[in-house]
PDB file of N, CA and C in Angstrom:
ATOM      1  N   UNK A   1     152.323  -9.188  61.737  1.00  0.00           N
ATOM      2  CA  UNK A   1     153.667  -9.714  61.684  1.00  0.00           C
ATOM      3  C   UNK A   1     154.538  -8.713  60.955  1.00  0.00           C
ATOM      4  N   UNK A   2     155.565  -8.673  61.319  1.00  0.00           N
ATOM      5  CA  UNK A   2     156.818  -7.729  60.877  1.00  0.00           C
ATOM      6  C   UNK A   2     157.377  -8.239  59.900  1.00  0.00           C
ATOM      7  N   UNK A   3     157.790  -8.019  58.473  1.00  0.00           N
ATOM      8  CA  UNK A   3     158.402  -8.571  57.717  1.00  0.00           C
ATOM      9  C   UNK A   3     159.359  -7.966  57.240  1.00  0.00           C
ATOM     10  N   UNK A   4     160.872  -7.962  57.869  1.00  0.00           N
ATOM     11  CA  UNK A   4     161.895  -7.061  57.433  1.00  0.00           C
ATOM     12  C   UNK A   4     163.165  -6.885  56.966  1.00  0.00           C
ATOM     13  N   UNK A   5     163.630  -6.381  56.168  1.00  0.00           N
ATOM     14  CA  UNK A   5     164.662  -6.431  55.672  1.00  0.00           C
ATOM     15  C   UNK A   5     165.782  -5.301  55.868  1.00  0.00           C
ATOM     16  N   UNK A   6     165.485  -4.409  57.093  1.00  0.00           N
ATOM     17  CA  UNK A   6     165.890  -3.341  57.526  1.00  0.00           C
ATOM     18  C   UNK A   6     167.228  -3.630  58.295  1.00  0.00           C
ATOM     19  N   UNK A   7     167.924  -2.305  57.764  1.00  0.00           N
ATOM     20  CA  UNK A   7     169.143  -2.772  59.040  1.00  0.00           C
ATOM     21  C   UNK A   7     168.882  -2.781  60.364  1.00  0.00           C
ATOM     22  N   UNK A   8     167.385  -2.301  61.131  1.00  0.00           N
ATOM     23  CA  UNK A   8     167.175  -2.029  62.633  1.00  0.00           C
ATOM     24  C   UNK A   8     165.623  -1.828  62.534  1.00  0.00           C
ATOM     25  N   UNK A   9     165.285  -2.596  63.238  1.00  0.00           N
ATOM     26  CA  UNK A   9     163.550  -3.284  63.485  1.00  0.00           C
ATOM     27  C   UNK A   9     163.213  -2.923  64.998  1.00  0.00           C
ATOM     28  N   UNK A  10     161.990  -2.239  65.513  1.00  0.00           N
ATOM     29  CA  UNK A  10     161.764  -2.316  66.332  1.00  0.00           C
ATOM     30  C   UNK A  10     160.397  -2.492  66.933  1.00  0.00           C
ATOM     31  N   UNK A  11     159.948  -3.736  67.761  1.00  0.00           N
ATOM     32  CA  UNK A  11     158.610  -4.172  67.814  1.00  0.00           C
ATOM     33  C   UNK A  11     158.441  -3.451  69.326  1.00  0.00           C
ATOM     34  N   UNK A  12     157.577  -2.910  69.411  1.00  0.00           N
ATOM     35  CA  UNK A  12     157.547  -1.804  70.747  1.00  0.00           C
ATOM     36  C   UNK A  12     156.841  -3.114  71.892  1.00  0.00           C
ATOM     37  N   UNK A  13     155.762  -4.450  71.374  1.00  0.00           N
ATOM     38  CA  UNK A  13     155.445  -4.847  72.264  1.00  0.00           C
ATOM     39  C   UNK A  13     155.281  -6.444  71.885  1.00  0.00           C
ATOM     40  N   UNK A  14     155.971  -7.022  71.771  1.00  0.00           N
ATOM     41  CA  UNK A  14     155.852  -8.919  71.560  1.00  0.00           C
ATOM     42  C   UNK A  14     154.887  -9.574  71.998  1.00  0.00           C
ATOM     43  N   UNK A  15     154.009  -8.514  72.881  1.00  0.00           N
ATOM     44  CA  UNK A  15     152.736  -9.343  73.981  1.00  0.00           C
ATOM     45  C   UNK A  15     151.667  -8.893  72.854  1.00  0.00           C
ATOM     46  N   UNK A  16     151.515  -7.465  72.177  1.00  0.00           N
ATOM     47  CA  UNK A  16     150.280  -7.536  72.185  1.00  0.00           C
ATOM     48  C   UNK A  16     149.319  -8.493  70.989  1.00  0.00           C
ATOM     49  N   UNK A  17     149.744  -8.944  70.171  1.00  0.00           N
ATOM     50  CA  UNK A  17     148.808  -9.603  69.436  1.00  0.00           C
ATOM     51  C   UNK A  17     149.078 -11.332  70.147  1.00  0.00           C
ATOM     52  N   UNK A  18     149.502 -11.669  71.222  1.00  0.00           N
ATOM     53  CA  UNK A  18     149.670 -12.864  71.574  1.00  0.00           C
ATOM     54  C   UNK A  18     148.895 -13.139  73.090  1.00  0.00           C
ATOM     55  N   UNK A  19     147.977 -13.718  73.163  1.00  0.00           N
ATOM     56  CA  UNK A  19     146.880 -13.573  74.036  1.00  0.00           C
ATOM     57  C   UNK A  19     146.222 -15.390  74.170  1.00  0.00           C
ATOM     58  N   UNK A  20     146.263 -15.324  75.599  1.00  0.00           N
ATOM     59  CA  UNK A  20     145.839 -17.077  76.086  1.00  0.00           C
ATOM     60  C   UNK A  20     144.740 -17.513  75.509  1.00  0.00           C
ATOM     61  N   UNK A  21     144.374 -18.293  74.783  1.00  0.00           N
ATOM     62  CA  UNK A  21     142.927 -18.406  74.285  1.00  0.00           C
ATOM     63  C   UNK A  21     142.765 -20.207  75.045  1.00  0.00           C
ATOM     64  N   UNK A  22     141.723 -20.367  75.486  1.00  0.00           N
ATOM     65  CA  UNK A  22     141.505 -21.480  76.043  1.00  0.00           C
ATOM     66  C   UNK A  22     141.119 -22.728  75.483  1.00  0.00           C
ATOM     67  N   UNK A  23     142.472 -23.971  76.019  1.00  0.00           N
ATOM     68  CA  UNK A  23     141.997 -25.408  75.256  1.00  0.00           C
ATOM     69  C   UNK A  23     142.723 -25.007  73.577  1.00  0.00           C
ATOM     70  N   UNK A  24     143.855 -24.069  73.365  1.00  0.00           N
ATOM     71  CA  UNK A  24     144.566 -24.172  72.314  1.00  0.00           C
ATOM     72  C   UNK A  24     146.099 -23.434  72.732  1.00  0.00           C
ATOM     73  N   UNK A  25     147.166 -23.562  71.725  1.00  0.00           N
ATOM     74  CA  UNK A  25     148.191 -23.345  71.431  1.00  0.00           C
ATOM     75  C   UNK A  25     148.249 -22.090  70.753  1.00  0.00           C
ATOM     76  N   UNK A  26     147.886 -21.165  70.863  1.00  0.00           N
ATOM     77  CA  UNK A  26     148.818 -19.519  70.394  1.00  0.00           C
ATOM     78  C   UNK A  26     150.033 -19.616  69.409  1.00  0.00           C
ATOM     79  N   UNK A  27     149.827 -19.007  68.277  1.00  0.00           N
ATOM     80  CA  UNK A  27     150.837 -18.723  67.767  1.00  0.00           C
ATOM     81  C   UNK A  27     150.793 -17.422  67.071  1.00  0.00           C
ATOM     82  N   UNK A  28     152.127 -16.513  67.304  1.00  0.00           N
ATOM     83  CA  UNK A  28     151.817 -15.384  66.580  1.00  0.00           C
ATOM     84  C   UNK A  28     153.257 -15.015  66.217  1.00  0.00           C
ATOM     85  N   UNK A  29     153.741 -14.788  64.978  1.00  0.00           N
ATOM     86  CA  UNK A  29     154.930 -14.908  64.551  1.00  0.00           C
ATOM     87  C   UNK A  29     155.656 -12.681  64.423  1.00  0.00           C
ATOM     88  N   UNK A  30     156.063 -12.325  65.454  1.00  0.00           N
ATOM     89  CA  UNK A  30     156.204 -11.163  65.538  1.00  0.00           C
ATOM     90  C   UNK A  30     156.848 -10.386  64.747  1.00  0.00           C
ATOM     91  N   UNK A  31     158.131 -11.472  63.794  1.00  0.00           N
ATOM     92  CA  UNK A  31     159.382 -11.050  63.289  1.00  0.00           C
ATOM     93  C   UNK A  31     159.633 -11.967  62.326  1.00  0.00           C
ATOM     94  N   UNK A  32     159.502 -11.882  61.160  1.00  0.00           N
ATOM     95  CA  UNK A  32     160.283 -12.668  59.958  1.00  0.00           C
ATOM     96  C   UNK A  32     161.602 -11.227  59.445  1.00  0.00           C
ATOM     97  N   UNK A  33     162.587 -12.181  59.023  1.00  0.00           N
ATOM     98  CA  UNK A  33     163.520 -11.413  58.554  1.00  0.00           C
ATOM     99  C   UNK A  33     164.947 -12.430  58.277  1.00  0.00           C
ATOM    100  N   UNK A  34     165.590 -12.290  57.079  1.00  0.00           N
ATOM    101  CA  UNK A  34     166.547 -13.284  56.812  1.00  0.00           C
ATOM    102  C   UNK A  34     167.070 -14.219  57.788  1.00  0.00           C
ATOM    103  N   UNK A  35     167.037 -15.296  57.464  1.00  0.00           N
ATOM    104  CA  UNK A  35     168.385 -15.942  58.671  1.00  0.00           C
ATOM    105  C   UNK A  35     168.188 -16.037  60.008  1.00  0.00           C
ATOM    106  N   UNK A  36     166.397 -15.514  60.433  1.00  0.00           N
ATOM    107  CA  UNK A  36     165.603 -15.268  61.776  1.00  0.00           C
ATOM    108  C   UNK A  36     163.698 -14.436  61.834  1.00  0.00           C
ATOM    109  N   UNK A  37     163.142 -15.772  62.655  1.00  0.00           N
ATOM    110  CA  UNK A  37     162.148 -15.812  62.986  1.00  0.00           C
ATOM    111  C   UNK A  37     162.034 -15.341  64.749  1.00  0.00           C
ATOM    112  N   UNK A  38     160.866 -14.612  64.769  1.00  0.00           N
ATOM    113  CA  UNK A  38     160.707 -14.714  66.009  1.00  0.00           C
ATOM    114  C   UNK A  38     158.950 -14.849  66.451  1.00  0.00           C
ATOM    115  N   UNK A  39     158.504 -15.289  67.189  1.00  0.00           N
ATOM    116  CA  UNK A  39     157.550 -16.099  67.349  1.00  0.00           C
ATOM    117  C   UNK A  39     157.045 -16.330  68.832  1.00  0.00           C
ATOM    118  N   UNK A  40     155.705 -15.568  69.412  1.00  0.00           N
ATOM    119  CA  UNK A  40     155.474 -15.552  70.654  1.00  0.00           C
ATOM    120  C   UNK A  40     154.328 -17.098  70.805  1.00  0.00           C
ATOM    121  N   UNK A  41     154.648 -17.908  71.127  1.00  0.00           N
ATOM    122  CA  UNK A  41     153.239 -18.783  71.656  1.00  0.00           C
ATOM    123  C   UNK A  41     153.019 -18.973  73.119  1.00  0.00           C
ATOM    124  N   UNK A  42     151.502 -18.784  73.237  1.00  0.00           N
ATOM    125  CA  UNK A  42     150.558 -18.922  74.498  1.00  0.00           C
ATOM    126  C   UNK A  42     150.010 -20.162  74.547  1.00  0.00           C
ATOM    127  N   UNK A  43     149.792 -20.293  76.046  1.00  0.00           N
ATOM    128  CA  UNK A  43     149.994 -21.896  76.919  1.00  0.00           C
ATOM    129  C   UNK A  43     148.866 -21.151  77.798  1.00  0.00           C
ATOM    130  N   UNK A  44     147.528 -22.171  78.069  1.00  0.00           N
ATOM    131  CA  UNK A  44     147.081 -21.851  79.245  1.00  0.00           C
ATOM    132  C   UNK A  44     147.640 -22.976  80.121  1.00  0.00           C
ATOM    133  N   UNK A  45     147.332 -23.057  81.284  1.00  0.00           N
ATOM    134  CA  UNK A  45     147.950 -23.733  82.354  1.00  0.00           C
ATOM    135  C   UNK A  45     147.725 -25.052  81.990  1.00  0.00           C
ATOM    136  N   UNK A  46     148.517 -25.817  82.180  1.00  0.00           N
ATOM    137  CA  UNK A  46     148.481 -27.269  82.113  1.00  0.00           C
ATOM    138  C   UNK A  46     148.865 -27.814  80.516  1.00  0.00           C
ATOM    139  N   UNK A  47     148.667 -27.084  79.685  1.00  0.00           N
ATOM    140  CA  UNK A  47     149.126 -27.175  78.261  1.00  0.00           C
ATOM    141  C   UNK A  47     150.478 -27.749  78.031  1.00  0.00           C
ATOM    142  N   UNK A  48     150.643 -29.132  76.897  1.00  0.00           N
ATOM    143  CA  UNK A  48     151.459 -29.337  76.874  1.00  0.00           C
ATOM    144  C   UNK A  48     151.256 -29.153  74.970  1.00  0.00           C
ATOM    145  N   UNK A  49     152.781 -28.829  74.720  1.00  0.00           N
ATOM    146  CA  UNK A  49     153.222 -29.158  73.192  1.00  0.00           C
ATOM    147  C   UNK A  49     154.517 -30.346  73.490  1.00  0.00           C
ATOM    148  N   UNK A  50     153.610 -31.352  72.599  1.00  0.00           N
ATOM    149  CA  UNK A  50     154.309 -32.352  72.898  1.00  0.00           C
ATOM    150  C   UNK A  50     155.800 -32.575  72.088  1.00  0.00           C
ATOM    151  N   UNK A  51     155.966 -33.699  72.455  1.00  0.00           N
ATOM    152  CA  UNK A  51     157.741 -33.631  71.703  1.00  0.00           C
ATOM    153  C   UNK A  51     157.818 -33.564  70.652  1.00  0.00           C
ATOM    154  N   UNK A  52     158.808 -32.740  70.190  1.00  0.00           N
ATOM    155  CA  UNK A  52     159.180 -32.162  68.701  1.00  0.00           C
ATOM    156  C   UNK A  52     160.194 -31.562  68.224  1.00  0.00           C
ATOM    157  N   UNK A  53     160.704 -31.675  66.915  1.00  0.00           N
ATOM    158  CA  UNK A  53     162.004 -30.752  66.704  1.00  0.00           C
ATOM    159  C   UNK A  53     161.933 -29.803  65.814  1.00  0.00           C
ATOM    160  N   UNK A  54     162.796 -29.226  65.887  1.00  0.00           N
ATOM    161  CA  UNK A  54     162.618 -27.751  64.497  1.00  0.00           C
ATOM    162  C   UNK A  54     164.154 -28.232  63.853  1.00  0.00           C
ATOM    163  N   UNK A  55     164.064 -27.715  62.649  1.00  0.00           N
ATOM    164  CA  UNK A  55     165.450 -28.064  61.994  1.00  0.00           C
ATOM    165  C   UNK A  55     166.301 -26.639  62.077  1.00  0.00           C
ATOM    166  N   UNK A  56     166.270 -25.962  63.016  1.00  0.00           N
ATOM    167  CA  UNK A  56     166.648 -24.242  62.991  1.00  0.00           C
ATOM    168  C   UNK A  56     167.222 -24.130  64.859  1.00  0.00           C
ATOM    169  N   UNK A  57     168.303 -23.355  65.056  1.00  0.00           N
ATOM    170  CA  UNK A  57     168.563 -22.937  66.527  1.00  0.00           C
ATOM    171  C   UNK A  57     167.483 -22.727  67.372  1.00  0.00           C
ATOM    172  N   UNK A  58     166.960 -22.744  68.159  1.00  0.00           N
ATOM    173  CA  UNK A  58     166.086 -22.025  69.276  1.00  0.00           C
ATOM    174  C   UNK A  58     166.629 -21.289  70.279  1.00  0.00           C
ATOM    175  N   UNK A  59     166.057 -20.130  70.206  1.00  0.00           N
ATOM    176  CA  UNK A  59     166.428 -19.415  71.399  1.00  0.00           C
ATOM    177  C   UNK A  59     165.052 -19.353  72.633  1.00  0.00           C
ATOM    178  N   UNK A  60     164.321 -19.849  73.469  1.00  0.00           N
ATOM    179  CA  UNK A  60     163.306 -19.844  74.589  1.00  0.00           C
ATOM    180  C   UNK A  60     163.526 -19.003  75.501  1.00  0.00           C
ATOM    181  N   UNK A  61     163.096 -17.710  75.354  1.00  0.00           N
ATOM    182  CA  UNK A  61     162.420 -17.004  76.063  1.00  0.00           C
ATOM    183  C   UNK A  61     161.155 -16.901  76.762  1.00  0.00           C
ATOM    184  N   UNK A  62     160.786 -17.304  78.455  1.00  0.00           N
ATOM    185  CA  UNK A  62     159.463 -17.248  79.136  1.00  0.00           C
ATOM    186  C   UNK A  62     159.200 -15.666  79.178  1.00  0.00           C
ATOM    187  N   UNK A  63     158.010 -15.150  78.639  1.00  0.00           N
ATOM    188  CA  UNK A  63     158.090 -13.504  78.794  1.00  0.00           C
ATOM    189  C   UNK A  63     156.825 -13.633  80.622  1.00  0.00           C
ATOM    190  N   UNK A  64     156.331 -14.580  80.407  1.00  0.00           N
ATOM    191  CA  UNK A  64     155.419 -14.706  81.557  1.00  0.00           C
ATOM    192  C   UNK A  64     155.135 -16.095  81.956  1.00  0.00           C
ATOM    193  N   UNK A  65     154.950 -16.244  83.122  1.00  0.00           N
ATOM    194  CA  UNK A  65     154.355 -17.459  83.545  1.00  0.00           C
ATOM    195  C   UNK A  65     155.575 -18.473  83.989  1.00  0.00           C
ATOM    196  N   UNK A  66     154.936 -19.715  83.795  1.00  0.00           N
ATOM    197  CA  UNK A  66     156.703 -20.829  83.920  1.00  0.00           C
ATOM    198  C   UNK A  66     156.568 -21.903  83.213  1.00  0.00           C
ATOM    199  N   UNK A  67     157.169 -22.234  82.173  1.00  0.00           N
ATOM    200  CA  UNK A  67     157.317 -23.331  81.246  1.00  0.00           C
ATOM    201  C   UNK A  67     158.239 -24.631  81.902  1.00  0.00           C
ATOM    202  N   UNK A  68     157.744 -25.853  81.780  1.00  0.00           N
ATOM    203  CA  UNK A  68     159.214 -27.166  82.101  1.00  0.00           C
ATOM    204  C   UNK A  68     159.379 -27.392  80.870  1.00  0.00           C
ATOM    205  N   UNK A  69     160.383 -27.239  80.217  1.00  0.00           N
ATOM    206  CA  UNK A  69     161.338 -27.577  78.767  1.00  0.00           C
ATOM    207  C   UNK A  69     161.870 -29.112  79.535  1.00  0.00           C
ATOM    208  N   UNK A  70     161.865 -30.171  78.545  1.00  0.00           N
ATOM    209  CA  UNK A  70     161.944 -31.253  78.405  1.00  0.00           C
ATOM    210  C   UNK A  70     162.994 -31.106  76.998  1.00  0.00           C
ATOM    211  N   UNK A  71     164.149 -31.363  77.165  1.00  0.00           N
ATOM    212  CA  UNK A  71     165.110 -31.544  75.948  1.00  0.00           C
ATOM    213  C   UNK A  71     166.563 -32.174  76.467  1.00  0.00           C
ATOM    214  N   UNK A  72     167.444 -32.579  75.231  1.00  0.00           N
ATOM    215  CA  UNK A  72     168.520 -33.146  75.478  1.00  0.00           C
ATOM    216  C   UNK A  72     168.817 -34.081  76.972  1.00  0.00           C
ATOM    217  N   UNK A  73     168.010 -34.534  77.559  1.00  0.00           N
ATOM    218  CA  UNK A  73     167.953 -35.401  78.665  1.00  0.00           C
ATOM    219  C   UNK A  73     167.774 -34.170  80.072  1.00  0.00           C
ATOM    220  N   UNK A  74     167.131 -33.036  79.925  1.00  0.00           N
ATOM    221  CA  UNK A  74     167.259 -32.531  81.040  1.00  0.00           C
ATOM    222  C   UNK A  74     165.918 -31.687  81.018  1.00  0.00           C
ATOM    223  N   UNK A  75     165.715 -31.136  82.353  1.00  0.00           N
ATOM    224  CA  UNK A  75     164.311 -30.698  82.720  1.00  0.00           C
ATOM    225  C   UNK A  75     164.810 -29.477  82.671  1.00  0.00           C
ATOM    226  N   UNK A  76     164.317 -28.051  82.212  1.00  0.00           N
ATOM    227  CA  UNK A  76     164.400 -26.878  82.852  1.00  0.00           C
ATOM    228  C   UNK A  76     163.104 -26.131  82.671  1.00  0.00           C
ATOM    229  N   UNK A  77     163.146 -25.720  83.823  1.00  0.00           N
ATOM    230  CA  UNK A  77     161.748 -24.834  84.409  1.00  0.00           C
ATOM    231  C   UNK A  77     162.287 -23.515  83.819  1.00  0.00           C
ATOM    232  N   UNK A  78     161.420 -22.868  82.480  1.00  0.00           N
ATOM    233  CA  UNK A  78     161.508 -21.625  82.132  1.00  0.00           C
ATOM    234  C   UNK A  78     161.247 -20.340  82.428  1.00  0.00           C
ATOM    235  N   UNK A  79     161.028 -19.830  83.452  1.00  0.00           N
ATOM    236  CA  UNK A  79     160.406 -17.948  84.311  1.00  0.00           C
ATOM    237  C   UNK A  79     160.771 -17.264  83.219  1.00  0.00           C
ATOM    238  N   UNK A  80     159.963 -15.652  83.497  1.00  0.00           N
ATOM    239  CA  UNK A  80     160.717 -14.668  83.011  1.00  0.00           C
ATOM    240  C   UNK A  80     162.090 -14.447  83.238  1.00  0.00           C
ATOM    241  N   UNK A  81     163.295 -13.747  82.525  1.00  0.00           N
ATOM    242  CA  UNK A  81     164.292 -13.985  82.819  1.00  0.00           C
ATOM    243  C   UNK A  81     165.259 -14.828  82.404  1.00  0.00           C
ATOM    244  N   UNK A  82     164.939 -15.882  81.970  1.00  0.00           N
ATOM    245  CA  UNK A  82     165.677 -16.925  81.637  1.00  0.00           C
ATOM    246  C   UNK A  82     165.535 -16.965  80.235  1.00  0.00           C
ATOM    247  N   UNK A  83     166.797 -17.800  79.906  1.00  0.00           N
ATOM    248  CA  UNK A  83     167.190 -18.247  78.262  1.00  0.00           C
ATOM    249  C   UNK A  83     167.660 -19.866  78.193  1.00  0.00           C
ATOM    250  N   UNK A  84     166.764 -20.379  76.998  1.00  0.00           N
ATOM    251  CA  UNK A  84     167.088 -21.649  77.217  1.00  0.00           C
ATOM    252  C   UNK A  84     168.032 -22.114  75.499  1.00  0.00           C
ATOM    253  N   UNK A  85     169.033 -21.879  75.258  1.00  0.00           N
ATOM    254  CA  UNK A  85     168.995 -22.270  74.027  1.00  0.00           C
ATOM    255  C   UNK A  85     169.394 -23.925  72.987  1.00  0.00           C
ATOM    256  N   UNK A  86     168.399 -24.178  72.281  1.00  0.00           N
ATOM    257  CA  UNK A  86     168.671 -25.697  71.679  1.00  0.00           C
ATOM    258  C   UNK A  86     169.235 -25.753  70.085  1.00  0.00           C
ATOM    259  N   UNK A  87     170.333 -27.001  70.225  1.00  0.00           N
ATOM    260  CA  UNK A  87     170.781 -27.065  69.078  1.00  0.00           C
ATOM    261  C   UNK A  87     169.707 -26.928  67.912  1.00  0.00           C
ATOM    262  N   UNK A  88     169.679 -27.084  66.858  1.00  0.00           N
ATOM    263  CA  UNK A  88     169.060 -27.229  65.426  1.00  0.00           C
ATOM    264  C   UNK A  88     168.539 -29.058  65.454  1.00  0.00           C
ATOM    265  N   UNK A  89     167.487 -29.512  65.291  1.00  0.00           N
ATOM    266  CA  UNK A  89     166.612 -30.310  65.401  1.00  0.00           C
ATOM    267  C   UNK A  89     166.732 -31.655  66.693  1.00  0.00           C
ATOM    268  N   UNK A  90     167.065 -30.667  67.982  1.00  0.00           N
ATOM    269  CA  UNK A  90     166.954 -31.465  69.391  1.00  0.00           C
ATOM    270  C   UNK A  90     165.255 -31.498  69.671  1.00  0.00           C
ATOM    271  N   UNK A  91     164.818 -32.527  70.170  1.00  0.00           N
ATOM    272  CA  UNK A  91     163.802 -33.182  70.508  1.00  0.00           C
ATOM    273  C   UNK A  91     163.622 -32.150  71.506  1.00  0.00           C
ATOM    274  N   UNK A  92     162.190 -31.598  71.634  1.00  0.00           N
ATOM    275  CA  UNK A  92     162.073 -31.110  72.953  1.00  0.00           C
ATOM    276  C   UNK A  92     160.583 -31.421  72.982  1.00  0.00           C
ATOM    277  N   UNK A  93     160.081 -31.056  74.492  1.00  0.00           N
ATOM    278  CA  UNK A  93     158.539 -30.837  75.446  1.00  0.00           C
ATOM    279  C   UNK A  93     158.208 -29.643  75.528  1.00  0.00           C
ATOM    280  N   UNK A  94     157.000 -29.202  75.950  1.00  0.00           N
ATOM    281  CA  UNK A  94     157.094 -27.767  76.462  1.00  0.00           C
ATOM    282  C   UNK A  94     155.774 -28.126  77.137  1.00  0.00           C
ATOM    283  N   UNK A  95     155.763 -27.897  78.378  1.00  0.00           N
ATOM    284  CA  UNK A  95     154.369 -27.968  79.360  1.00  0.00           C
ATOM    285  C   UNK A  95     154.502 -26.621  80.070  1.00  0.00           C
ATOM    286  N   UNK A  96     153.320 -25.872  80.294  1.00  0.00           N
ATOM    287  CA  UNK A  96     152.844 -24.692  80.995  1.00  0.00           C
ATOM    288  C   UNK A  96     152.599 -24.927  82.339  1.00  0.00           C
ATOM    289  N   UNK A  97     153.220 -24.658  83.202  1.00  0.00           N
ATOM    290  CA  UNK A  97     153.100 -24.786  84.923  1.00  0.00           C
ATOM    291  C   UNK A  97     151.871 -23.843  85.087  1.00  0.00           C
ATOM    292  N   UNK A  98     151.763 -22.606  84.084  1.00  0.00           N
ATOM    293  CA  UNK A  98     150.780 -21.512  84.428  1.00  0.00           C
ATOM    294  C   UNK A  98     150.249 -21.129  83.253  1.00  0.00           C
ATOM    295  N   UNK A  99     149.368 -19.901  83.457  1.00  0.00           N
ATOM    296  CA  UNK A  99     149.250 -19.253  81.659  1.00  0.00           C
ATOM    297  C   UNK A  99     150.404 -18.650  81.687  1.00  0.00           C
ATOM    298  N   UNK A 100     150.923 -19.075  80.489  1.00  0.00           N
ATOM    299  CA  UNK A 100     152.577 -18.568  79.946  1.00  0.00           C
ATOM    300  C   UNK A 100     152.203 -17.926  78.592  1.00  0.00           C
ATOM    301  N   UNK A 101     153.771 -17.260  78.092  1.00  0.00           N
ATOM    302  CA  UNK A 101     153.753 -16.606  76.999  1.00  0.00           C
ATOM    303  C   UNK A 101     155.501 -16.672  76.678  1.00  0.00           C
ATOM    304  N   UNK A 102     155.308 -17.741  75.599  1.00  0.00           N
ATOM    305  CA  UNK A 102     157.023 -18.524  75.066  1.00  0.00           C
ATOM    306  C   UNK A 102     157.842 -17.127  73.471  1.00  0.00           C
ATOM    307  N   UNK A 103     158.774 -16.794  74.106  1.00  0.00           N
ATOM    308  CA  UNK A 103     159.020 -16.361  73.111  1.00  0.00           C
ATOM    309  C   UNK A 103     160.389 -17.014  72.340  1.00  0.00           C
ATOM    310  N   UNK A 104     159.893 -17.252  71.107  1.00  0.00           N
ATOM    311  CA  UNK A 104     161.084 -18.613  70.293  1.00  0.00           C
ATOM    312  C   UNK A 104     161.470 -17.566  69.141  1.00  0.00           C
ATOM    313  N   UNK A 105     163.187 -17.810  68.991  1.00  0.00           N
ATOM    314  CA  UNK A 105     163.838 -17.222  68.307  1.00  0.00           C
ATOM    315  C   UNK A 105     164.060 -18.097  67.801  1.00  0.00           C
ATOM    316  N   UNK A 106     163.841 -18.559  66.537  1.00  0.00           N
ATOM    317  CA  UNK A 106     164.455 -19.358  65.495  1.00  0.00           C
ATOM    318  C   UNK A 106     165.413 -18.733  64.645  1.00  0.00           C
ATOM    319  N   UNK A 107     166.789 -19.239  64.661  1.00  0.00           N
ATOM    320  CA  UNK A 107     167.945 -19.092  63.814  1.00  0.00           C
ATOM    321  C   UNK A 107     168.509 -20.145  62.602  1.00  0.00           C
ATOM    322  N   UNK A 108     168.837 -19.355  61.780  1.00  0.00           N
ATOM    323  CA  UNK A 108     169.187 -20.436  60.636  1.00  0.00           C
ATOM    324  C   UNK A 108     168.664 -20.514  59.278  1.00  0.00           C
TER     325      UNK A 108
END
């Protein structure tokens, strides 16, 4: 994990210490640094993290695979590519359509 207080941080690869391990939840926290976390978790297929809130912004990044986000009354299917972002302690789901790899920006 990166722990920084630098004016300019650079993690060359967010994948590599974050790897599908089977029948669990992945967590590997890439980036601590004032005022922001960043945080890759792995999903094998069918994996759900059930409903829950954080008291901090989210930013949801899919780096692989496809996530259904369950929040604020709406479904969105997460791909690479996409950005999902949630207020500071909104209820959400997170189920794995595939083996995925979630990357969560916590702000705040």
């Amino acid at each position: 994990m990166e722990h920084t207080t630098l004016p300019v941080t650079h993690i060359a690869n967010v994948r590599a210490a974050a790897t599908v391990e089977p029948g669990r939840l992945g967590h590997s926290t890439v980036l601590a640094s004032p005022g922001v976390r960043v945080v890759v978790l792995t999903f094998e297929a069918g994996f759900t993290l059930k409903k829950h809130s954080v008291a901090k912004i989210l930013v949801m990044q899919a780096l692989d695979g496809c996530l259904r986000v369950t929040a604020g009354g709406q479904v969105t299917d997460l791909v690479p590519g996409a950005l999902l972002r949630l207020d500071a302690s909104v209820e959400h789901e997170v189920e794995a359509r595939e083996e995925s790899r979630l990357m969560l920006t916590l702000i705040g």
